[in-house]
N, C-alpha and C. Protein backbone atom coordinates (compact mmCIF):
# COMPACT_ATOMS: atom_id res chain seq x y z
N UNK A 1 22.64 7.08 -41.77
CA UNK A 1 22.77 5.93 -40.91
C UNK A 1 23.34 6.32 -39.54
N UNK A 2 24.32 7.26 -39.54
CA UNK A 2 24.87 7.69 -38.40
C UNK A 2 23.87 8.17 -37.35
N UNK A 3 23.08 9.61 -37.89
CA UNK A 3 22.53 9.90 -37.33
C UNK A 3 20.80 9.17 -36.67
N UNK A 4 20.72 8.12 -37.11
CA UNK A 4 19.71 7.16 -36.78
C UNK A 4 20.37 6.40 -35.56
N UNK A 5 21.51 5.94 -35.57
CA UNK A 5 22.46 5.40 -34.47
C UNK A 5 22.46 6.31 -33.28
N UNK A 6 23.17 8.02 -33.43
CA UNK A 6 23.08 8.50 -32.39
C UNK A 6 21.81 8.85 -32.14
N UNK A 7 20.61 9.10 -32.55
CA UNK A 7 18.82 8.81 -32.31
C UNK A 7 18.53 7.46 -31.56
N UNK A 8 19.36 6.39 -31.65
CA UNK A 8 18.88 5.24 -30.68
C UNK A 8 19.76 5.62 -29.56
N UNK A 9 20.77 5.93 -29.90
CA UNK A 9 22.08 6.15 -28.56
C UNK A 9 21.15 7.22 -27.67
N UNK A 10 20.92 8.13 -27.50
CA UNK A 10 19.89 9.28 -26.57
C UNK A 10 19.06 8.36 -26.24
N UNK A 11 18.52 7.79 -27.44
CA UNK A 11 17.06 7.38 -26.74
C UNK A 11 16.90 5.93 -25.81
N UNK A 12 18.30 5.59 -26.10
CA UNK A 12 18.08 4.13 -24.94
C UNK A 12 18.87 4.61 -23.94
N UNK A 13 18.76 5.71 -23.11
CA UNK A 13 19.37 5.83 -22.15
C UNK A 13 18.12 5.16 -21.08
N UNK A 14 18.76 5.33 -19.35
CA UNK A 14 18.29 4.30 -18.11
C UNK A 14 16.79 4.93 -18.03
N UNK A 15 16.37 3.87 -17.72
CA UNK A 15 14.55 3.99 -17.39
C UNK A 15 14.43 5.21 -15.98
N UNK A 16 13.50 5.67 -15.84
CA UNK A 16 13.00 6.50 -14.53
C UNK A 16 14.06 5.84 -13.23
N UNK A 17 13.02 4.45 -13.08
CA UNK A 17 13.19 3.15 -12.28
C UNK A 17 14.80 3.28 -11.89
N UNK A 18 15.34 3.24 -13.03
CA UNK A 18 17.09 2.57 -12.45
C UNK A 18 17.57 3.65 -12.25
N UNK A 19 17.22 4.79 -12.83
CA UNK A 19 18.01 6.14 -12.04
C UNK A 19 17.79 6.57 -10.72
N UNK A 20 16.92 5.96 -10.69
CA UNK A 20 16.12 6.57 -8.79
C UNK A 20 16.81 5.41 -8.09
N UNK A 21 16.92 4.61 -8.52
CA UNK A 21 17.61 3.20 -7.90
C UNK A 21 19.23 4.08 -7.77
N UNK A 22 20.03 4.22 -8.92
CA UNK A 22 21.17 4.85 -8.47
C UNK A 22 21.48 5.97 -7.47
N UNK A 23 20.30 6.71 -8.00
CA UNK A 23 20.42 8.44 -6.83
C UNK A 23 20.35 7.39 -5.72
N UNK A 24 19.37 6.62 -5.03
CA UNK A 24 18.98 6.42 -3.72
C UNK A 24 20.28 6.10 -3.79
N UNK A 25 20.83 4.51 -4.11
CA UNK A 25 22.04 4.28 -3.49
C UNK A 25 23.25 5.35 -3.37
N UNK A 26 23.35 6.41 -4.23
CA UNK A 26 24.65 7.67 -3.89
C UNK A 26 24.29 8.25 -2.82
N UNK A 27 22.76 8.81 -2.57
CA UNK A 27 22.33 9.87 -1.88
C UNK A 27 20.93 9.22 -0.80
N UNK A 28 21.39 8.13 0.56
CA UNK A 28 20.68 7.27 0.57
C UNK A 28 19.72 8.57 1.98
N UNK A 29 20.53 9.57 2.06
CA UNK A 29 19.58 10.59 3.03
C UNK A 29 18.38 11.05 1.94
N UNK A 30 18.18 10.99 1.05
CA UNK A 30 17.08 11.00 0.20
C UNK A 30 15.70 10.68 0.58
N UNK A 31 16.32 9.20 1.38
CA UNK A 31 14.95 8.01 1.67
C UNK A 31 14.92 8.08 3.05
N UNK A 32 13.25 7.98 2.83
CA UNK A 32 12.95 8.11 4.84
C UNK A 32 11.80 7.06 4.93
N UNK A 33 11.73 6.16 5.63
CA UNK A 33 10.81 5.17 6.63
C UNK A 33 9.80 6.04 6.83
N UNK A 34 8.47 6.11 6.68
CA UNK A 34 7.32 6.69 6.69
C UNK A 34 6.37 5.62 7.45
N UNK A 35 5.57 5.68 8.01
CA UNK A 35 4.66 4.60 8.99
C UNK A 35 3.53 5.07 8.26
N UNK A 36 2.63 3.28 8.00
CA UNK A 36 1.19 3.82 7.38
C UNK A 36 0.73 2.99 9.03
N UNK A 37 -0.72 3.77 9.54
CA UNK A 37 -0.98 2.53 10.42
C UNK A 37 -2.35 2.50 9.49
N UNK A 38 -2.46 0.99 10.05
CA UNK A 38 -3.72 0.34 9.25
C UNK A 38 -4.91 -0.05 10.28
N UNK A 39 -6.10 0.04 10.68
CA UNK A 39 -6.94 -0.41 11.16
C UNK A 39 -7.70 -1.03 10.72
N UNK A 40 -7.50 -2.82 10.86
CA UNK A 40 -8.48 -3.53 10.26
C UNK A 40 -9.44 -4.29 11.69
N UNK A 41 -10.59 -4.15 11.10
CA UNK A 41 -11.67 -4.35 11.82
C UNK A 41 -11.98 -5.74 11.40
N UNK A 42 -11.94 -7.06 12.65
CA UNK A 42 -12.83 -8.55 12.38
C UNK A 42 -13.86 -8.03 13.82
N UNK A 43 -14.87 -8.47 12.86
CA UNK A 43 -16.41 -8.94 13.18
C UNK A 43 -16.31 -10.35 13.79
N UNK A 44 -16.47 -10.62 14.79
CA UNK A 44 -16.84 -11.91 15.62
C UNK A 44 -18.13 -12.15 15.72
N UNK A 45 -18.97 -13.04 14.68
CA UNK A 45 -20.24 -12.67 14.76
C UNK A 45 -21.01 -13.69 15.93
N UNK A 46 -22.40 -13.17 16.38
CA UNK A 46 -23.03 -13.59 17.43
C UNK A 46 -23.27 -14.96 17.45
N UNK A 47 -23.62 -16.12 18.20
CA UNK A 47 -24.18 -17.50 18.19
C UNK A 47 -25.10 -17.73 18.96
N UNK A 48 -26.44 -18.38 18.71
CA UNK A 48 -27.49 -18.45 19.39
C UNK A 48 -27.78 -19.78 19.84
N UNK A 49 -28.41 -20.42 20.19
CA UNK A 49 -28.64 -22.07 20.49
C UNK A 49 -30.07 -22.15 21.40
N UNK A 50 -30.79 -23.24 21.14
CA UNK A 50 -31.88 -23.22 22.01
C UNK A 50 -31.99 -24.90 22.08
N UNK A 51 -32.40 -24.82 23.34
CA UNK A 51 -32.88 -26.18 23.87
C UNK A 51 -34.15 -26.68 24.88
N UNK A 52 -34.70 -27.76 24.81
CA UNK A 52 -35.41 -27.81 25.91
C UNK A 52 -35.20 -29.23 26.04
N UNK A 53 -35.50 -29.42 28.01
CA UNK A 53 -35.92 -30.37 28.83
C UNK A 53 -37.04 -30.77 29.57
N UNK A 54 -37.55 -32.07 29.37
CA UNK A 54 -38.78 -31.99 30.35
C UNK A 54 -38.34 -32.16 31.75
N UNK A 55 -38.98 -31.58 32.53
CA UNK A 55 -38.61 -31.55 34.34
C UNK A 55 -40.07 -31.55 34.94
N UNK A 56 -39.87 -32.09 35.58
CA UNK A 56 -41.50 -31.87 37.03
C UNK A 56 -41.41 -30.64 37.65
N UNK A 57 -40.16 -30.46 38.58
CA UNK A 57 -40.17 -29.03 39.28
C UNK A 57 -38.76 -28.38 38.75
N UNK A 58 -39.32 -27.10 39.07
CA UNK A 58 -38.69 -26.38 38.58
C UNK A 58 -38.78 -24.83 38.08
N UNK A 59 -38.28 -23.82 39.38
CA UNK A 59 -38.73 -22.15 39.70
C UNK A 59 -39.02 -21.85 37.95
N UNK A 60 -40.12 -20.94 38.02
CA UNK A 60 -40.95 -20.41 36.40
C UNK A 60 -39.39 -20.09 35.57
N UNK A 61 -38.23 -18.95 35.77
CA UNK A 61 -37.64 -18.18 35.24
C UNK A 61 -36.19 -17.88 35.80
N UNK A 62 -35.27 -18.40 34.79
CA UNK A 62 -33.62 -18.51 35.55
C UNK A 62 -33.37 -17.34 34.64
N UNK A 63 -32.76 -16.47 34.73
CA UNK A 63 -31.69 -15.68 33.59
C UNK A 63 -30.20 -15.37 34.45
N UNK A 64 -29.46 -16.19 33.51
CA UNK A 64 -28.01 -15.70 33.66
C UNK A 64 -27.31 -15.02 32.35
N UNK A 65 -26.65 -14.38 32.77
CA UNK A 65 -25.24 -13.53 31.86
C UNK A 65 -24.16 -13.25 32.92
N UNK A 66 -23.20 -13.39 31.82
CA UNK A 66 -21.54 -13.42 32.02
C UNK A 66 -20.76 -12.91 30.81
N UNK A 67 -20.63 -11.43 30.90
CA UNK A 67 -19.88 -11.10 29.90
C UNK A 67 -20.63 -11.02 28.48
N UNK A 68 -20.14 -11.42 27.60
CA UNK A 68 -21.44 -11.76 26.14
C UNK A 68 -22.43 -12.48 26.20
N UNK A 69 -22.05 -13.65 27.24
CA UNK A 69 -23.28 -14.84 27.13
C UNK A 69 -24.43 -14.23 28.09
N UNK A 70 -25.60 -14.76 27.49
CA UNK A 70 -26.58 -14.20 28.17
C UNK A 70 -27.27 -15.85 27.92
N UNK A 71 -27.48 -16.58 29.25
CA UNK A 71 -28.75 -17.78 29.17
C UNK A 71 -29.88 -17.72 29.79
N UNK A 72 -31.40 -17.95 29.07
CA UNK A 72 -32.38 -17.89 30.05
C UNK A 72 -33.33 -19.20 29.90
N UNK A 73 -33.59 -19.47 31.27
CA UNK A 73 -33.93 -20.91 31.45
C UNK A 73 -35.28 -20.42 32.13
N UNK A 74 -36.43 -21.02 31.57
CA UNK A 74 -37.55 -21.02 31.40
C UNK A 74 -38.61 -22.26 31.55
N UNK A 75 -39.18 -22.40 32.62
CA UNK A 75 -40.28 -23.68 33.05
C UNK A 75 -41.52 -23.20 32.58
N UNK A 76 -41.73 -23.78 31.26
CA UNK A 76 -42.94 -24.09 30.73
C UNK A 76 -43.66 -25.27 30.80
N UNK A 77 -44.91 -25.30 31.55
CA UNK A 77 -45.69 -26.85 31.97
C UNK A 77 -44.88 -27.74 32.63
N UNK A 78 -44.63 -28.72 31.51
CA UNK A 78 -43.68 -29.82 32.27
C UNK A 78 -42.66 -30.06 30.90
N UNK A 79 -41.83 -29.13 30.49
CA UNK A 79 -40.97 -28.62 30.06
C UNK A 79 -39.92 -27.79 30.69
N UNK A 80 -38.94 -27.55 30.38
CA UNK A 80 -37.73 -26.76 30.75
C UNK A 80 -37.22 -26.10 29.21
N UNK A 81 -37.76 -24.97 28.85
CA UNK A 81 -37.15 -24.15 27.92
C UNK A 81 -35.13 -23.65 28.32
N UNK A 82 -34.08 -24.33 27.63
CA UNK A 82 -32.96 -22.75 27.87
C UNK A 82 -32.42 -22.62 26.80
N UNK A 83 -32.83 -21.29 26.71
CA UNK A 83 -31.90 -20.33 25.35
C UNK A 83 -30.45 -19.49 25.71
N UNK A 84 -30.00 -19.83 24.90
CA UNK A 84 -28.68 -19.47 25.31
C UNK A 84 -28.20 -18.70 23.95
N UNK A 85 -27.45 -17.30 24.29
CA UNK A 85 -27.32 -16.28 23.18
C UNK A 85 -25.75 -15.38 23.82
N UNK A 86 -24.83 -15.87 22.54
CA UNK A 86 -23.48 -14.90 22.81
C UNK A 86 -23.35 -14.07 21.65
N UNK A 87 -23.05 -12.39 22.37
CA UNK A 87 -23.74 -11.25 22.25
C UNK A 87 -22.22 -10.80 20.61
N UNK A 88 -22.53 -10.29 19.07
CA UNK A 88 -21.33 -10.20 18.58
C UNK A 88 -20.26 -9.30 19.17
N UNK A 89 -18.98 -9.35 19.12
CA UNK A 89 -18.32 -8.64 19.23
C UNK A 89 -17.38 -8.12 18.14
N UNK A 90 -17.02 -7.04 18.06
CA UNK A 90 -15.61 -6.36 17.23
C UNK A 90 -14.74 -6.52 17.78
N UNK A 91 -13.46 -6.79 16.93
CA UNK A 91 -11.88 -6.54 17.80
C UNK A 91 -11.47 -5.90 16.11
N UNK A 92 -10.91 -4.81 16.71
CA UNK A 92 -9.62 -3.67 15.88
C UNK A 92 -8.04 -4.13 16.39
N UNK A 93 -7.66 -4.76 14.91
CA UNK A 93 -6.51 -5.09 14.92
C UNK A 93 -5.91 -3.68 14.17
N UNK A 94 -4.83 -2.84 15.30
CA UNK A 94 -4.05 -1.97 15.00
C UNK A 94 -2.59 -2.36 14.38
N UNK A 95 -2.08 -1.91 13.30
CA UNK A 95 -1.28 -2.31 12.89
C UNK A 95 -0.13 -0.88 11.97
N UNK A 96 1.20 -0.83 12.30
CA UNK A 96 1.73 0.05 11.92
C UNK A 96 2.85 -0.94 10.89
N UNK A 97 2.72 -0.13 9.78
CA UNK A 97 4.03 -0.73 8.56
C UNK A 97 4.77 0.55 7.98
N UNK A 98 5.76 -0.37 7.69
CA UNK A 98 7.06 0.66 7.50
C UNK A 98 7.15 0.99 5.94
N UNK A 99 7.13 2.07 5.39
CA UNK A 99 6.81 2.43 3.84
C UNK A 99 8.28 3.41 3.90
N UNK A 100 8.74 2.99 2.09
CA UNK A 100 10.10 3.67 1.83
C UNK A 100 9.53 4.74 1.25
N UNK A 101 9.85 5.90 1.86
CA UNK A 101 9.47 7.41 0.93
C UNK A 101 10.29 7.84 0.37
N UNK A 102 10.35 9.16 -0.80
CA UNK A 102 11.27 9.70 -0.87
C UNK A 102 10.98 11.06 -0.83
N UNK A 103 12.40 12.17 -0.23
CA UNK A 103 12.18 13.29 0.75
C UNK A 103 12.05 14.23 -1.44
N UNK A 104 11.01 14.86 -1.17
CA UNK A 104 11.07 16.20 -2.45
C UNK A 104 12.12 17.37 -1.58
N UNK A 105 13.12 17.62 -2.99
CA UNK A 105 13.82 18.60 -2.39
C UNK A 105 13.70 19.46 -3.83
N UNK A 106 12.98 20.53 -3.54
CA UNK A 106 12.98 21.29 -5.34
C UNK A 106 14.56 22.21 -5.48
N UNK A 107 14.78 21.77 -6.73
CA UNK A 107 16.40 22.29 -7.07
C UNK A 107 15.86 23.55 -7.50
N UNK A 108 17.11 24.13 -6.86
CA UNK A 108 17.89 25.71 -7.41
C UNK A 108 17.72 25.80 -8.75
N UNK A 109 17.41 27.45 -9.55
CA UNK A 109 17.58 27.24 -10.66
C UNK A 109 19.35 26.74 -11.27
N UNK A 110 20.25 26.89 -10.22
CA UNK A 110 21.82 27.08 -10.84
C UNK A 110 22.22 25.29 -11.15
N UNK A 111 21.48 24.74 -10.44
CA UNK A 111 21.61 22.79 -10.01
C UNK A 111 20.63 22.49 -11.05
N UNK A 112 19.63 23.36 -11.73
CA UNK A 112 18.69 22.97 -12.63
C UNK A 112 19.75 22.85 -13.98
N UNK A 113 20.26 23.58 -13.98
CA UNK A 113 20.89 24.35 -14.92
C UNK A 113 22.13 23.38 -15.41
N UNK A 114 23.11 22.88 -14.37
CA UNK A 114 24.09 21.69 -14.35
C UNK A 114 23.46 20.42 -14.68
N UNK A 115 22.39 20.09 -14.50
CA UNK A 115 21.59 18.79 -14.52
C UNK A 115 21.78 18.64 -16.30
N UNK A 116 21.16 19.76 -16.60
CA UNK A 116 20.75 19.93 -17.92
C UNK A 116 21.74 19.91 -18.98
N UNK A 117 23.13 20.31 -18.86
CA UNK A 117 23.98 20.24 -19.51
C UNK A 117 24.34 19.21 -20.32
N UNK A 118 24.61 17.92 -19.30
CA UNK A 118 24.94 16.52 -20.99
C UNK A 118 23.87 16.59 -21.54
N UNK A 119 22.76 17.14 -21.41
CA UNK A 119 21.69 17.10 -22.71
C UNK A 119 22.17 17.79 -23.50
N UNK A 120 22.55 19.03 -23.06
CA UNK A 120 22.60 20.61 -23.51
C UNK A 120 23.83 19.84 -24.81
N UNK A 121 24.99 18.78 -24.34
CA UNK A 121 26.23 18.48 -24.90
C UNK A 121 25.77 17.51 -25.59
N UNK A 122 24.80 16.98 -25.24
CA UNK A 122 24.52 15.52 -26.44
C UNK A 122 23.77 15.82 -27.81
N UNK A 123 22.78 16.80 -27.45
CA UNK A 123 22.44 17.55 -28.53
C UNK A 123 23.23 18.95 -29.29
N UNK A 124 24.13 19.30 -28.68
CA UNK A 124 24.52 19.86 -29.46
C UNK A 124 26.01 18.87 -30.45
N UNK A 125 26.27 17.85 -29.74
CA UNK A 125 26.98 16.57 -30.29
C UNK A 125 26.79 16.52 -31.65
N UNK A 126 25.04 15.92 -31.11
CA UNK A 126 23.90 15.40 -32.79
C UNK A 126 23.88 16.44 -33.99
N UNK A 127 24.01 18.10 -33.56
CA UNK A 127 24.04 19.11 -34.47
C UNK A 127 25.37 19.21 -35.12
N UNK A 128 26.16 19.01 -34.66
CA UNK A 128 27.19 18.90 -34.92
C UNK A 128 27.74 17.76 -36.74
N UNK A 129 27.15 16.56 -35.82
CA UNK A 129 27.65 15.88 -36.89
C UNK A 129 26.40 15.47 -37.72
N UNK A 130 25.14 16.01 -37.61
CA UNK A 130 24.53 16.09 -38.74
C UNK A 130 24.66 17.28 -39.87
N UNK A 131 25.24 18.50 -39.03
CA UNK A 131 25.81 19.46 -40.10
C UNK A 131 27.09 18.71 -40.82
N UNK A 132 27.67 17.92 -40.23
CA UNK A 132 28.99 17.63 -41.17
C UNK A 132 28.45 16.26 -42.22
N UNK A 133 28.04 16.03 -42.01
CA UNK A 133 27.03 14.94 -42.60
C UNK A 133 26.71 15.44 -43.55
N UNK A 134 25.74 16.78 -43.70
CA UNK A 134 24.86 17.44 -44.93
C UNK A 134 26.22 18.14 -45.52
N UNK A 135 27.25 18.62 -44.93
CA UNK A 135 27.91 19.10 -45.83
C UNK A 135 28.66 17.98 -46.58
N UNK A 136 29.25 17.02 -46.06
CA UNK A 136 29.77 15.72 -46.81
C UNK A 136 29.02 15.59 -47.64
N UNK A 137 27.78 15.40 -47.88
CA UNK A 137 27.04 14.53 -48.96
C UNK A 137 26.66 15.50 -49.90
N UNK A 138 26.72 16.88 -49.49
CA UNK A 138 26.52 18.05 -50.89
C UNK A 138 27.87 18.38 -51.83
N UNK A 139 29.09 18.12 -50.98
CA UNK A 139 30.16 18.36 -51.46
C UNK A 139 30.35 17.73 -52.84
N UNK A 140 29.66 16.78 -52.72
CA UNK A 140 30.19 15.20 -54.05
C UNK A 140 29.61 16.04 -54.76
């Protein structure tokens, strides 16, 4: 029974998660602000429109543009054709965000070595009192 107890005791020690949560807060030069930039692209798409008027007079062929818009006004018979067409455009929305990194620093074998120790002590703990365990229960 004991040794099933200290088998849950090891094994419910802190998740990945909450230990990295503690290091950061002891050792907060760890963490560095990293910039992602993002380029998202909107499509402004084109719009067309057409119309006509009847007129008596009126020169064969108008074309104007200004920028995207392009209109062309057109005397057909005794009609007035105008088409009117704005040209699509792109706009790139640039955008920089702030991302939490964390800095890799690969340990020394001697800091490898200290890390490892309350394992090194918890298991040799468990050997401990499962040898005294097997000898208790052979003794009877």
């Amino acid at each position: 029974m004991l040794i099933i107890l200290l088998s849950l005791a090891l094994c419910a020690g802190c998740s990945p998660q909450r230990r990295l949560k503690h290091l950061l807060q002891s050792h907060p030069e760890l963490s560095t602000v990293d910039t992602v930039k993002v380029n998202d692209t909107l499509k402004v798409p084109g719009v067309e429109t057409d119309t006509s008027v009847p007129m008596k007079q009126f020169p064969d062929t108008v074309f104007l543009e200004k920028g995207r818009l392009e209109v062309l006004v057109r005397k057909v018979h005794d009609t007035l054709l105008i088409r009117g067409k704005c040209k699509p455009d792109t706009v790139v929305i640039r955008r920089t965000i702030p991302v939490k990194s964390i800095k890799v620093i690969m340990p020394s074998a001697k800091s490898e070595l200290i890390g490892r120790i309350p394992w090194l002590a918890a298991g040799l703990i468990a050997l401990v009192v499962l040898a005294v365990t097997v000898i208790l229960k052979f003794k009877h």
